[in-house]
Protein backbone atom coordinates (compact mmCIF):
# COMPACT_ATOMS: atom_id res chain seq x y z
CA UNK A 1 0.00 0.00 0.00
CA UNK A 2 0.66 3.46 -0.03
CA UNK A 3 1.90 4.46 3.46
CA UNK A 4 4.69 2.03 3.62
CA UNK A 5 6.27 3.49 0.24
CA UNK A 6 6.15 7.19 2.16
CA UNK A 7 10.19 7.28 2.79
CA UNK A 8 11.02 7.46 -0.93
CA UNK A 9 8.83 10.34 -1.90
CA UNK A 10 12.40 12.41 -2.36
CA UNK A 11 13.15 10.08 -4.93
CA UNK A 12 10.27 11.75 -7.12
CA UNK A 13 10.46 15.45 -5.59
CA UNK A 14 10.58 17.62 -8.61
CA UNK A 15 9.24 15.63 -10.93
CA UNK A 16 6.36 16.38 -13.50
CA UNK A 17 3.17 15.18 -13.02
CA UNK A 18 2.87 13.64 -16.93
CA UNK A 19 6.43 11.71 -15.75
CA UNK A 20 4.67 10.43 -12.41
CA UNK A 21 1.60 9.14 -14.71
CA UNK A 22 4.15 7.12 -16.96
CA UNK A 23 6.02 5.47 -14.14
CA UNK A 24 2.37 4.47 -12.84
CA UNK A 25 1.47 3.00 -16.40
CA UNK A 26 4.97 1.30 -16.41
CA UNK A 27 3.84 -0.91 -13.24
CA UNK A 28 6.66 -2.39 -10.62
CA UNK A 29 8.16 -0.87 -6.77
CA UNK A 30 8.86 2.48 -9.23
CA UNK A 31 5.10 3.22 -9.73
CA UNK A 32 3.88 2.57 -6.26
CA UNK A 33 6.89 5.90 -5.62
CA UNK A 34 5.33 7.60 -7.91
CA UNK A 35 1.72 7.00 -6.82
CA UNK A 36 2.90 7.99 -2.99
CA UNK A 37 4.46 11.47 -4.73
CA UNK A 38 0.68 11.91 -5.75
CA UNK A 39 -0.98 11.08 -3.14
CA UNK A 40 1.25 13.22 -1.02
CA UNK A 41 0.69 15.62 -3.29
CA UNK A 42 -2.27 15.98 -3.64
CA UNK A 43 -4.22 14.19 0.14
CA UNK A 44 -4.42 17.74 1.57
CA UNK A 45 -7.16 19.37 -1.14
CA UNK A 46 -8.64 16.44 -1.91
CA UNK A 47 -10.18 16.30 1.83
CA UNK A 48 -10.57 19.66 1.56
CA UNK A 49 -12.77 19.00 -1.30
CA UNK A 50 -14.69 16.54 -0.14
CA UNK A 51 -15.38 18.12 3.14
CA UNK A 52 -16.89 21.14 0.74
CA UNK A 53 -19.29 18.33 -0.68
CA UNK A 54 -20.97 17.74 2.18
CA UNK A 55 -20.05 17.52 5.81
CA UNK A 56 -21.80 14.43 7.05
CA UNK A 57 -19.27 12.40 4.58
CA UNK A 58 -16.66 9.47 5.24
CA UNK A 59 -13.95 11.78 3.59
CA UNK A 60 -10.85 9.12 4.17
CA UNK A 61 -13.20 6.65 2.72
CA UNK A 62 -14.35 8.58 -0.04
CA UNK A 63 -10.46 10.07 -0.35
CA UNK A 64 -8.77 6.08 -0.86
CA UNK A 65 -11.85 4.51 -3.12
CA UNK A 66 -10.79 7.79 -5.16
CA UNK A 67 -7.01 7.32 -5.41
CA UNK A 68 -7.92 3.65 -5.44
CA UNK A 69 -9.92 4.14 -8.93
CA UNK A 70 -7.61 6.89 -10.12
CA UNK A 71 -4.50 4.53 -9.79
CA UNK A 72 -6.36 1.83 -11.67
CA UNK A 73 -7.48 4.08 -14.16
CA UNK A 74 -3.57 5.32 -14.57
CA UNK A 75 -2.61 1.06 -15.03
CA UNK A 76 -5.16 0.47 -17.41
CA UNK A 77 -4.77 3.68 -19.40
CA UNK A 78 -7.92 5.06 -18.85
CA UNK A 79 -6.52 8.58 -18.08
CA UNK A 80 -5.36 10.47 -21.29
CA UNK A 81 -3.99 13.14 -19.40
CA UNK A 82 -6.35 16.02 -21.45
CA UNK A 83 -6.31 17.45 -17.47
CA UNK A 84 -4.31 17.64 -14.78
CA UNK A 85 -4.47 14.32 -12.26
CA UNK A 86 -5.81 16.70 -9.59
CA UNK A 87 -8.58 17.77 -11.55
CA UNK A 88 -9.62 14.20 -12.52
CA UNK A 89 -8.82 13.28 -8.89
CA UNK A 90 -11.56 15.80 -7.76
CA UNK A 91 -14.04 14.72 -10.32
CA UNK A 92 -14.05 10.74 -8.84
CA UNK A 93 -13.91 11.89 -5.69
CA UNK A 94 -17.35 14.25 -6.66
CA UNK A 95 -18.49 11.22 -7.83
CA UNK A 96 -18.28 8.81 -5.37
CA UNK A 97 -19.44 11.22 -2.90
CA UNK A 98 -22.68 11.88 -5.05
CA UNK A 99 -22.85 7.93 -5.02
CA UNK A 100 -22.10 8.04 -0.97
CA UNK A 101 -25.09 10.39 -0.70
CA UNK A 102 -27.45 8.72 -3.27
CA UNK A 103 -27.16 5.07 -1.26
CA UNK A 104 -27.77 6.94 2.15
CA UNK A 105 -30.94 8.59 0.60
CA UNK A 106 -31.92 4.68 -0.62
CA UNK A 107 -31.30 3.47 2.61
CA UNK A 108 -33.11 6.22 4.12
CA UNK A 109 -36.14 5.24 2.29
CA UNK A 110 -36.00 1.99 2.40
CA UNK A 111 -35.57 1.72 5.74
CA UNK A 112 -38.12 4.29 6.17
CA UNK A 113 -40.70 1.25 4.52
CA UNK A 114 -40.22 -0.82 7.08
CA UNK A 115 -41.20 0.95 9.50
């Protein structure tokens, strides 16, 4: 995981973001560096962010599902890169925290039947 690759984020200091994505698409101990550069990166405003969405939210659970997709997305090629990571970050994150909020409403009226 991420946290135990935290003592070689100077190994990437400096480095630009487009670089960081291609050691992530390359795979191996070299992309999980890279991926902790982001992620140190970029933790901060992503809570932030989600906070801003709505305060009743699990933001560390919404804030790993999102760099758990993005990553993925990064392996598989998904992201093109058109933006920057953070922005595509933010917009995962935006959406699992819609989908957070949408399953509480479900729940809220489902359990709401049963009584």
């Amino acid at each position: 995981g991420l946290p135990g690759t935290l003592g070689m984020k100077g190994r990437f200091e400096g480095v630009p973001e487009p670089k960081l994505v291609e050691i992530i698409r390359q795979g191996g101990k070299e992309a999980e560096y890279a991926a902790a550069k982001i992620y140190e990166d970029t933790h901060r405003q992503l809570q932030r962010s989600i906070t801003q969405m709505g305060k009743d939210l699990p933001i560390e659970d919404i804030a790993q599902e999102t760099y758990q997709r993005a990553f993925e997305a990064l392996k598989d090629g998904e992201f093109r890169g058109d933006a920057k990571l953070s922005t595509y970050l933010h917009g995962i994150a935006r959406n699992q925290a819609k989908d957070y909020l949408r399953r509480g409403r479900s729940e809220e009226r489902r359990v709401g039947k049963e009584c």
